[in-house]
PDB file of N, CA and C in Angstrom:
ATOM      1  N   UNK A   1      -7.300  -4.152  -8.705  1.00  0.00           N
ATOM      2  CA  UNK A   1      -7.984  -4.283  -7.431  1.00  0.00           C
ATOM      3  C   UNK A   1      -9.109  -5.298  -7.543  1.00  0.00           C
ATOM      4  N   UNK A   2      -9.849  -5.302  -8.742  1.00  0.00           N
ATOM      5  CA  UNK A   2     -11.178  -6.359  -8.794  1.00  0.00           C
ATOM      6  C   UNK A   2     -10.508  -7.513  -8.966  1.00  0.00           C
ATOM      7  N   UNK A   3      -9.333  -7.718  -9.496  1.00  0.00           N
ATOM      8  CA  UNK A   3      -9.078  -9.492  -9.491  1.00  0.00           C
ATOM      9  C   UNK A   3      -8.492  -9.656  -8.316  1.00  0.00           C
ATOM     10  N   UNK A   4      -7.767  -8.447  -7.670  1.00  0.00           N
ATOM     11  CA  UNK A   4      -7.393  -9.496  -6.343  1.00  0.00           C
ATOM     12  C   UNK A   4      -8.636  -9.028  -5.051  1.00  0.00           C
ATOM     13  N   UNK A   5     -10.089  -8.848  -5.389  1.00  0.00           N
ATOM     14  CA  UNK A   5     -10.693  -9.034  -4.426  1.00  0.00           C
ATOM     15  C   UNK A   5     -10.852  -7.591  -3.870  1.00  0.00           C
ATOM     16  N   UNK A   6     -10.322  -6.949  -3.873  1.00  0.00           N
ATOM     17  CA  UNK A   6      -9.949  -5.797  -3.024  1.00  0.00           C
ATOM     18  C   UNK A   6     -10.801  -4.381  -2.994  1.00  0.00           C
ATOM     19  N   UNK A   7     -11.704  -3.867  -2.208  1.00  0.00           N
ATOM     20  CA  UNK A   7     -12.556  -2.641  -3.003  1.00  0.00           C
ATOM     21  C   UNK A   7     -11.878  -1.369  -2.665  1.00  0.00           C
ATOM     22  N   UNK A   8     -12.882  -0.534  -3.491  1.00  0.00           N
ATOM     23  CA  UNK A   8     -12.577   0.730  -2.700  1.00  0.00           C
ATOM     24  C   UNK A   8     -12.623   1.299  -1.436  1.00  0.00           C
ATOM     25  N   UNK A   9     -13.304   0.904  -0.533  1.00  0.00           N
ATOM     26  CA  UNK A   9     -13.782   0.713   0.411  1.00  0.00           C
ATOM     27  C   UNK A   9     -12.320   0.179   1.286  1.00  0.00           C
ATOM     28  N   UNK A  10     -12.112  -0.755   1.055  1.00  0.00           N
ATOM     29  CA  UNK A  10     -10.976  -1.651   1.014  1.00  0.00           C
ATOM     30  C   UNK A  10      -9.542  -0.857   1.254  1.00  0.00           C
ATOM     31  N   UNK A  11      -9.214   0.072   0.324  1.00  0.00           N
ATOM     32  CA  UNK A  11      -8.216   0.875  -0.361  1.00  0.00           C
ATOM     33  C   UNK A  11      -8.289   2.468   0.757  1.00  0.00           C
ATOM     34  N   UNK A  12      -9.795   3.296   1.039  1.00  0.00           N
ATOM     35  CA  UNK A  12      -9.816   3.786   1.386  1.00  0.00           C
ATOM     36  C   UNK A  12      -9.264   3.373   3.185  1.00  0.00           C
ATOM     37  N   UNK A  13     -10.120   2.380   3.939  1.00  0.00           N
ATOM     38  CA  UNK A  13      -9.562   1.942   5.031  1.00  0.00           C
ATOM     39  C   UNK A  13      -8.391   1.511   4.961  1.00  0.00           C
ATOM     40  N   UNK A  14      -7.487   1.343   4.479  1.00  0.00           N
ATOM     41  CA  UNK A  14      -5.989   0.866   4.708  1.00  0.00           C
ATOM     42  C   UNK A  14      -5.188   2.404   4.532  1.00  0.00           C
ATOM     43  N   UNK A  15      -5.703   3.289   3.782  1.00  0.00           N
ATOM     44  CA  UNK A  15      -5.111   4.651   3.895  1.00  0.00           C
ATOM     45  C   UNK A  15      -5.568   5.344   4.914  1.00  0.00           C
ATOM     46  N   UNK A  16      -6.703   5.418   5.153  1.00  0.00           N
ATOM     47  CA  UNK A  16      -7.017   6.297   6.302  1.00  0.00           C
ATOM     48  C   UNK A  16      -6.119   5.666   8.110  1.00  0.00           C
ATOM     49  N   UNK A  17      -6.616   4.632   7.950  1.00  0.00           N
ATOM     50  CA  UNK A  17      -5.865   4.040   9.295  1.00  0.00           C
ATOM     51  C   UNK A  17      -4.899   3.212   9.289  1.00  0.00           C
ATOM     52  N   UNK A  18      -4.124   3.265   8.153  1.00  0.00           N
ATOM     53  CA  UNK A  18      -2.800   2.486   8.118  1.00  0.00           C
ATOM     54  C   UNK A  18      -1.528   3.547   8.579  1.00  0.00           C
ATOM     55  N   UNK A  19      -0.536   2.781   8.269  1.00  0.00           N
ATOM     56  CA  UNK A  19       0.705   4.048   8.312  1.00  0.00           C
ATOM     57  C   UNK A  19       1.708   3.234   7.388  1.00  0.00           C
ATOM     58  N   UNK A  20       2.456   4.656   7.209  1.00  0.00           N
ATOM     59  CA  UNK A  20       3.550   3.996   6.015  1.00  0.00           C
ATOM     60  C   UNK A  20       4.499   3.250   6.114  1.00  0.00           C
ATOM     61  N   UNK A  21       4.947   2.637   5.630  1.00  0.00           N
ATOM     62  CA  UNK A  21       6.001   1.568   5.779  1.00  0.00           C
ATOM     63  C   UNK A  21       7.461   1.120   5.076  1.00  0.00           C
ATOM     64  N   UNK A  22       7.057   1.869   4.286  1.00  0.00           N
ATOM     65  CA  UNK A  22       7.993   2.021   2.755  1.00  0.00           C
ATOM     66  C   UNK A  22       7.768   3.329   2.311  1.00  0.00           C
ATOM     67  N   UNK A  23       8.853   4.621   2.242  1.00  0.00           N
ATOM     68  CA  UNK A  23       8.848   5.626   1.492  1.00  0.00           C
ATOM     69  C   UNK A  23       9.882   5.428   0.067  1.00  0.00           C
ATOM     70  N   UNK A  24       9.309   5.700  -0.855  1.00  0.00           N
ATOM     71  CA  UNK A  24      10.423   5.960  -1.696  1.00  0.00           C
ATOM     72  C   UNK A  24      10.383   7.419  -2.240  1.00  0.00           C
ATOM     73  N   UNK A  25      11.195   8.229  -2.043  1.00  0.00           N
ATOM     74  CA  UNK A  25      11.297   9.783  -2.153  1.00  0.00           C
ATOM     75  C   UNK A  25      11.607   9.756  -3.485  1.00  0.00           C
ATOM     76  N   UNK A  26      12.084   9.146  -4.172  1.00  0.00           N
ATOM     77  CA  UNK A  26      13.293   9.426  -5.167  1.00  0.00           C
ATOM     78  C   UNK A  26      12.441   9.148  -6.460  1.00  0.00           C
ATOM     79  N   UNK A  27      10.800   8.432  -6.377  1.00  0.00           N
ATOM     80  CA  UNK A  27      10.161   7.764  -7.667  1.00  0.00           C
ATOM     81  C   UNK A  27      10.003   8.651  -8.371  1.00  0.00           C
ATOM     82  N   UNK A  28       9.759   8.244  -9.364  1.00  0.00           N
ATOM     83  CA  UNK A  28       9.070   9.177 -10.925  1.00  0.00           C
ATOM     84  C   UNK A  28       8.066   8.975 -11.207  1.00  0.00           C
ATOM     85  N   UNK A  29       6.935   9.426 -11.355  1.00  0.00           N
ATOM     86  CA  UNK A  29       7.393  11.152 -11.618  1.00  0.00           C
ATOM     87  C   UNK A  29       6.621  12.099 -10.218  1.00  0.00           C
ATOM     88  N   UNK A  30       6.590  11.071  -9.065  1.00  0.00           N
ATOM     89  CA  UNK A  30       6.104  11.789  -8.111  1.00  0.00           C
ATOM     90  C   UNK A  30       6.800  10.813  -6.944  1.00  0.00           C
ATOM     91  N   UNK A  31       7.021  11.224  -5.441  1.00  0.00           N
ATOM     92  CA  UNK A  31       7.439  10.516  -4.448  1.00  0.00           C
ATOM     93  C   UNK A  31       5.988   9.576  -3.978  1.00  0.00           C
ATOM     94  N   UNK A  32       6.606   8.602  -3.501  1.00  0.00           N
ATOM     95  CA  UNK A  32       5.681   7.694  -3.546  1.00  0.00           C
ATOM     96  C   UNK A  32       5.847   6.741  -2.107  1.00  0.00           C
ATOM     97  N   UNK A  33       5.153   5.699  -1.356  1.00  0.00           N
ATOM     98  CA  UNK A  33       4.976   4.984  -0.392  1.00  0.00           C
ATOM     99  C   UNK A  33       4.483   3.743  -0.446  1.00  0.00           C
ATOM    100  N   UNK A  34       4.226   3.233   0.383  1.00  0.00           N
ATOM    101  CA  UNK A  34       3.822   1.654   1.084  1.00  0.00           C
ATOM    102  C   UNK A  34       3.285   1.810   1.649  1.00  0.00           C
ATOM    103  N   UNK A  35       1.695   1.961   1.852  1.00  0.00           N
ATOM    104  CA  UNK A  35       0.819   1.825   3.543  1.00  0.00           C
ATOM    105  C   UNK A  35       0.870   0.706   3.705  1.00  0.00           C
ATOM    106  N   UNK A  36       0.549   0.209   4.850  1.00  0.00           N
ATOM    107  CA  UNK A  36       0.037  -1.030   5.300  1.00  0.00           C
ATOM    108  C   UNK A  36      -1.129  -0.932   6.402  1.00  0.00           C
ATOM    109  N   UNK A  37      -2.230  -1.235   5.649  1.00  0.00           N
ATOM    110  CA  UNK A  37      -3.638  -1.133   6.725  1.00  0.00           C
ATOM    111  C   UNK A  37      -4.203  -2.205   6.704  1.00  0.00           C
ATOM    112  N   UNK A  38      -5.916  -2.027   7.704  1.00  0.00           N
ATOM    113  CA  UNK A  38      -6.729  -3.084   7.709  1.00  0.00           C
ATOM    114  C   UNK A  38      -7.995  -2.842   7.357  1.00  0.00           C
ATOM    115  N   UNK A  39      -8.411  -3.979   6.682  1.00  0.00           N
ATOM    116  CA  UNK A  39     -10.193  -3.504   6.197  1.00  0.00           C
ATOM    117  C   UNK A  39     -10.820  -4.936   6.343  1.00  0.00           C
ATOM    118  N   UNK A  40     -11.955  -4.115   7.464  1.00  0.00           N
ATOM    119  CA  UNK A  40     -12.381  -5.748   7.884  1.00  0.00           C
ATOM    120  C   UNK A  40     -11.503  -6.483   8.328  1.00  0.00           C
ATOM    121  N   UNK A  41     -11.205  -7.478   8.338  1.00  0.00           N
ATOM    122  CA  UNK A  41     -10.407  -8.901   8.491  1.00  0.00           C
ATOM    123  C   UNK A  41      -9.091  -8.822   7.847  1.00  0.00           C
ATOM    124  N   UNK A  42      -9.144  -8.575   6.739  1.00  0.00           N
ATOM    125  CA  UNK A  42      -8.162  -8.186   5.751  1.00  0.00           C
ATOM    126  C   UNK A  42      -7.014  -6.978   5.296  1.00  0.00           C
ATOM    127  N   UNK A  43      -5.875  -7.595   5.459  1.00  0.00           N
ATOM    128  CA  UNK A  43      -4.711  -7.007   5.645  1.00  0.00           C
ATOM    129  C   UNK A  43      -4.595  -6.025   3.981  1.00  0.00           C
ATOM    130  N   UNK A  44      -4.161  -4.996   3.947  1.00  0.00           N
ATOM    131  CA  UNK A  44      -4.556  -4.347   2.603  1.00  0.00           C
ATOM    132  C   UNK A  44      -3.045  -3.755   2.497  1.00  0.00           C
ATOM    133  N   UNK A  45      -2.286  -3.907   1.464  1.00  0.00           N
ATOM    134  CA  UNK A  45      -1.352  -2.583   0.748  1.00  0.00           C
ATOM    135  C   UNK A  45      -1.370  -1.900  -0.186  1.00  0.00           C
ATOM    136  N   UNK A  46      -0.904  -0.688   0.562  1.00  0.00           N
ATOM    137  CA  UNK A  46      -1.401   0.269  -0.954  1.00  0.00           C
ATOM    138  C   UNK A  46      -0.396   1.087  -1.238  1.00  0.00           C
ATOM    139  N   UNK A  47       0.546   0.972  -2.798  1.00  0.00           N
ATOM    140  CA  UNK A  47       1.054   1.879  -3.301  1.00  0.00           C
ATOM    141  C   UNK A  47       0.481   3.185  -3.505  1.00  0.00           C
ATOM    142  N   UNK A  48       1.064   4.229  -2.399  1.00  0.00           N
ATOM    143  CA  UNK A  48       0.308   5.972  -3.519  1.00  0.00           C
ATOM    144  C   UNK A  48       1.667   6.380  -4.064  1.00  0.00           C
ATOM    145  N   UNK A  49       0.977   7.708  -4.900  1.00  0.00           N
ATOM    146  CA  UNK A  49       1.947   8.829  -5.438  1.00  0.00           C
ATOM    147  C   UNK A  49       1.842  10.182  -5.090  1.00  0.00           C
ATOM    148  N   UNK A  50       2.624  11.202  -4.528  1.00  0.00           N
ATOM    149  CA  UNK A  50       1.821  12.334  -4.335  1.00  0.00           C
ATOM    150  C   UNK A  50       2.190  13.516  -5.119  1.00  0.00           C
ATOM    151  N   UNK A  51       1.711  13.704  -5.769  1.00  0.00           N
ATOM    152  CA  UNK A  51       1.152  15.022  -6.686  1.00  0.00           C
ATOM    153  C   UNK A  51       1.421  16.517  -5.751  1.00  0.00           C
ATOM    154  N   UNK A  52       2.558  17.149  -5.478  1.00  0.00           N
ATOM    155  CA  UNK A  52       2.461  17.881  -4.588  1.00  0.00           C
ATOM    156  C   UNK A  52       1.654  19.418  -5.168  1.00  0.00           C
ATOM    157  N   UNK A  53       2.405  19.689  -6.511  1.00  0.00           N
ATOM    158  CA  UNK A  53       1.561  20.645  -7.118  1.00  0.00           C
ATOM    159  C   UNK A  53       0.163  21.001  -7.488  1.00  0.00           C
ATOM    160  N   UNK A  54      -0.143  19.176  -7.727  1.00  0.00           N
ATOM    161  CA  UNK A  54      -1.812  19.719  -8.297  1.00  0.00           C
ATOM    162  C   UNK A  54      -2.490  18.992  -6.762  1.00  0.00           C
ATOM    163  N   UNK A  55      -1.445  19.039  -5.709  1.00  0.00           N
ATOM    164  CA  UNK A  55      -2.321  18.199  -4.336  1.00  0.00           C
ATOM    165  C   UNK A  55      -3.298  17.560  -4.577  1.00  0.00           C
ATOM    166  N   UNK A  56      -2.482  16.136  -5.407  1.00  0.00           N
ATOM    167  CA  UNK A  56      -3.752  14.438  -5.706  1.00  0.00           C
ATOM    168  C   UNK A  56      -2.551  13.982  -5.201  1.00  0.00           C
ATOM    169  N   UNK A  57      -3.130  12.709  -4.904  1.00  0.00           N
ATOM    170  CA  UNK A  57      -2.652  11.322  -4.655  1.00  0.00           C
ATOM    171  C   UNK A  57      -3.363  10.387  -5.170  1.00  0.00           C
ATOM    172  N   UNK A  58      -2.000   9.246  -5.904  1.00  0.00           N
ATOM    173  CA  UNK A  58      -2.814   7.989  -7.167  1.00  0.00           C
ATOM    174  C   UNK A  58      -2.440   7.201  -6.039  1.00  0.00           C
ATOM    175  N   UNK A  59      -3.325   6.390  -6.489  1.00  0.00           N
ATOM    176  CA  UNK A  59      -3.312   5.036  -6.172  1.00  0.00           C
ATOM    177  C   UNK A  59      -2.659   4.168  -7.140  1.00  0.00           C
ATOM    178  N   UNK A  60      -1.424   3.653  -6.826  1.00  0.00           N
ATOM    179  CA  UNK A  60      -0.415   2.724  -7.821  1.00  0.00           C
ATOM    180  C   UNK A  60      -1.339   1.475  -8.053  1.00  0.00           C
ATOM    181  N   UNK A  61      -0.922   0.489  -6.620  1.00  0.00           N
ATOM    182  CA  UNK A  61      -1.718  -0.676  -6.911  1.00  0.00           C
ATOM    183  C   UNK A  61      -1.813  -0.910  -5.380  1.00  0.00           C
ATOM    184  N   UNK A  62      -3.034  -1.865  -5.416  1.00  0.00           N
ATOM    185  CA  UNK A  62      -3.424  -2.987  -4.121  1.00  0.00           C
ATOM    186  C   UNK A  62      -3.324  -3.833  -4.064  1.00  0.00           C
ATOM    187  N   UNK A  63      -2.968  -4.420  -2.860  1.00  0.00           N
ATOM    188  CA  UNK A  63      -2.837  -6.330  -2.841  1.00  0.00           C
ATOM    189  C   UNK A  63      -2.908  -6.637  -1.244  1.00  0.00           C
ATOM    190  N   UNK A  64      -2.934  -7.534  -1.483  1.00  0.00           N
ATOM    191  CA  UNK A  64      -2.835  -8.184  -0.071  1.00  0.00           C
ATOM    192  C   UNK A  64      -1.442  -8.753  -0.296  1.00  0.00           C
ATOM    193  N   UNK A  65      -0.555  -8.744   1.134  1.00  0.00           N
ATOM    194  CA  UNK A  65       0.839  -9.224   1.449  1.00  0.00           C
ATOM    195  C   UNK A  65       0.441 -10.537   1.595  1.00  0.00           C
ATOM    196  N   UNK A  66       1.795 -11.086   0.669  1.00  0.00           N
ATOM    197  CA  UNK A  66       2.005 -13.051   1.182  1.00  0.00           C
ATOM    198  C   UNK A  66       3.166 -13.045   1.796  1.00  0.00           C
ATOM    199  N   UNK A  67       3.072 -14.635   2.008  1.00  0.00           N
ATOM    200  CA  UNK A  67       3.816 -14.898   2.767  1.00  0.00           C
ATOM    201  C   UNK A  67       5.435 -15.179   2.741  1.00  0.00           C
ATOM    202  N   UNK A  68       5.415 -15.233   1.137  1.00  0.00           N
ATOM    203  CA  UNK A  68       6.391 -15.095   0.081  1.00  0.00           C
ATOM    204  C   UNK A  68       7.297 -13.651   0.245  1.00  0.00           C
ATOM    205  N   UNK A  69       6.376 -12.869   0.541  1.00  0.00           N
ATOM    206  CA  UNK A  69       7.394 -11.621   0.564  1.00  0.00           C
ATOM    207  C   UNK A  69       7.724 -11.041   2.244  1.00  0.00           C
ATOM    208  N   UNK A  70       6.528 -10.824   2.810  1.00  0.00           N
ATOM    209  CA  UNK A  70       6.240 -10.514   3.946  1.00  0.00           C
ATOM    210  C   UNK A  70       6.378 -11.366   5.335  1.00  0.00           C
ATOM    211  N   UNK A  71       6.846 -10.762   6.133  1.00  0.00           N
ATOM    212  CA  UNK A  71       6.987 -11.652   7.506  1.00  0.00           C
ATOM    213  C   UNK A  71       5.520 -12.287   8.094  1.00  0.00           C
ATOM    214  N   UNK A  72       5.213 -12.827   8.802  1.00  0.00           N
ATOM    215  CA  UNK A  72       4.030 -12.990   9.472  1.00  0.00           C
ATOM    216  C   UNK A  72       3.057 -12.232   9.632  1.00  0.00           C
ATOM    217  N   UNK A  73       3.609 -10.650   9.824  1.00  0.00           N
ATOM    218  CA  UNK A  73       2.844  -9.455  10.252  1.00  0.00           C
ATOM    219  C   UNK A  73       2.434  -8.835   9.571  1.00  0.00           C
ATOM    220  N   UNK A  74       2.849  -9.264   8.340  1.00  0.00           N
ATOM    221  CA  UNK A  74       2.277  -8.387   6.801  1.00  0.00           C
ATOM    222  C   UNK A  74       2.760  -7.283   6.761  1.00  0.00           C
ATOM    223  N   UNK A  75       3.761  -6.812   7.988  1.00  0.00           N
ATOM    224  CA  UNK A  75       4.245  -5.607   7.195  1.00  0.00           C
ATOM    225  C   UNK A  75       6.092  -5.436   7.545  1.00  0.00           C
ATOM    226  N   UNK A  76       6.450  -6.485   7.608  1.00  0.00           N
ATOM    227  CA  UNK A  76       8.163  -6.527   7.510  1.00  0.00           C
ATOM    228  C   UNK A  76       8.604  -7.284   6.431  1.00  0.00           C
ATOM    229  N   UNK A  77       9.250  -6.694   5.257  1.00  0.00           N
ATOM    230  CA  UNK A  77       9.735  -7.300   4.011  1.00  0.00           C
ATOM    231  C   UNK A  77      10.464  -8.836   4.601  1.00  0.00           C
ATOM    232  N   UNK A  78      10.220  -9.572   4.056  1.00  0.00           N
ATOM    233  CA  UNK A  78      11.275 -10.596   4.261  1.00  0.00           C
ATOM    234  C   UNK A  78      12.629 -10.049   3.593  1.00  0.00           C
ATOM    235  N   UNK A  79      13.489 -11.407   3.451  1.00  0.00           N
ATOM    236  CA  UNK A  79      15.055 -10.674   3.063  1.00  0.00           C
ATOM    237  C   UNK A  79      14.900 -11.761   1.703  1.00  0.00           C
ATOM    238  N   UNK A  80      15.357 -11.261   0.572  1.00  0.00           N
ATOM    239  CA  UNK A  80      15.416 -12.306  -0.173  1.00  0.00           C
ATOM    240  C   UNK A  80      16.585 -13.052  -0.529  1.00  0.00           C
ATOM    241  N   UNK A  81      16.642 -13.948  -0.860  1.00  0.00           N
ATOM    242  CA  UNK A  81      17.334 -15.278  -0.746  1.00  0.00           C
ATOM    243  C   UNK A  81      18.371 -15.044  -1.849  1.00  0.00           C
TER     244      UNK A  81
END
C-alpha cells in the first residue's frame, strides 16, 4: 500500500462505500472479493478475505486500476488479448 501511494484511510473508504465486483467463493484458505471504491479523487481496489469463524477480514492487497486491465470506469475487467 505505501509504494503505491495508497493509505489506510484510503483502504478503509473504498470498503466502506464501495461494492463488490469480483467474488471468488472458491479461494484458499478463505472466500475472498474485489471492491471497487473511492477515496478522495482516487479510484481504490481492494482484495479482502473473510474469516467466517474467527469473523476478521484481511486485507490481500491495494492498488489503483489501470488502464491496462480495466475499462475506463475502473471497474469492468477488460478482456485479454
Amino acid at each position: 500500500m505505501l509504494e503505491r501511494n495508497i493509505s489506510r484511510d484510503d483502504v478503509f473508504n473504498a470498503i466502506h462505500d464501495g461494492r463488490i465486483i469480483e467474488s471468488y467463493p472458491e479461494a484458499k484458505p478463505y472466500p475472498s472479493c474485489l471492491i471497487a471504491g473511492v477515496s478522495g479523487n482516487k479510484q481504490v481496489h481492494v482484495v479482502t478475505s473473510w474469516d467466517e469463524g474467527a469473523h476478521a477480514v484481511y486485507i490481500i492487497t491495494a492498488y489503483i486500476p489501470d488502464e491496462d486491465h480495466f475499462q475506463e470506469n475502473g471497474i469492468t475487467r477488460k478482456m485479454r488479448k
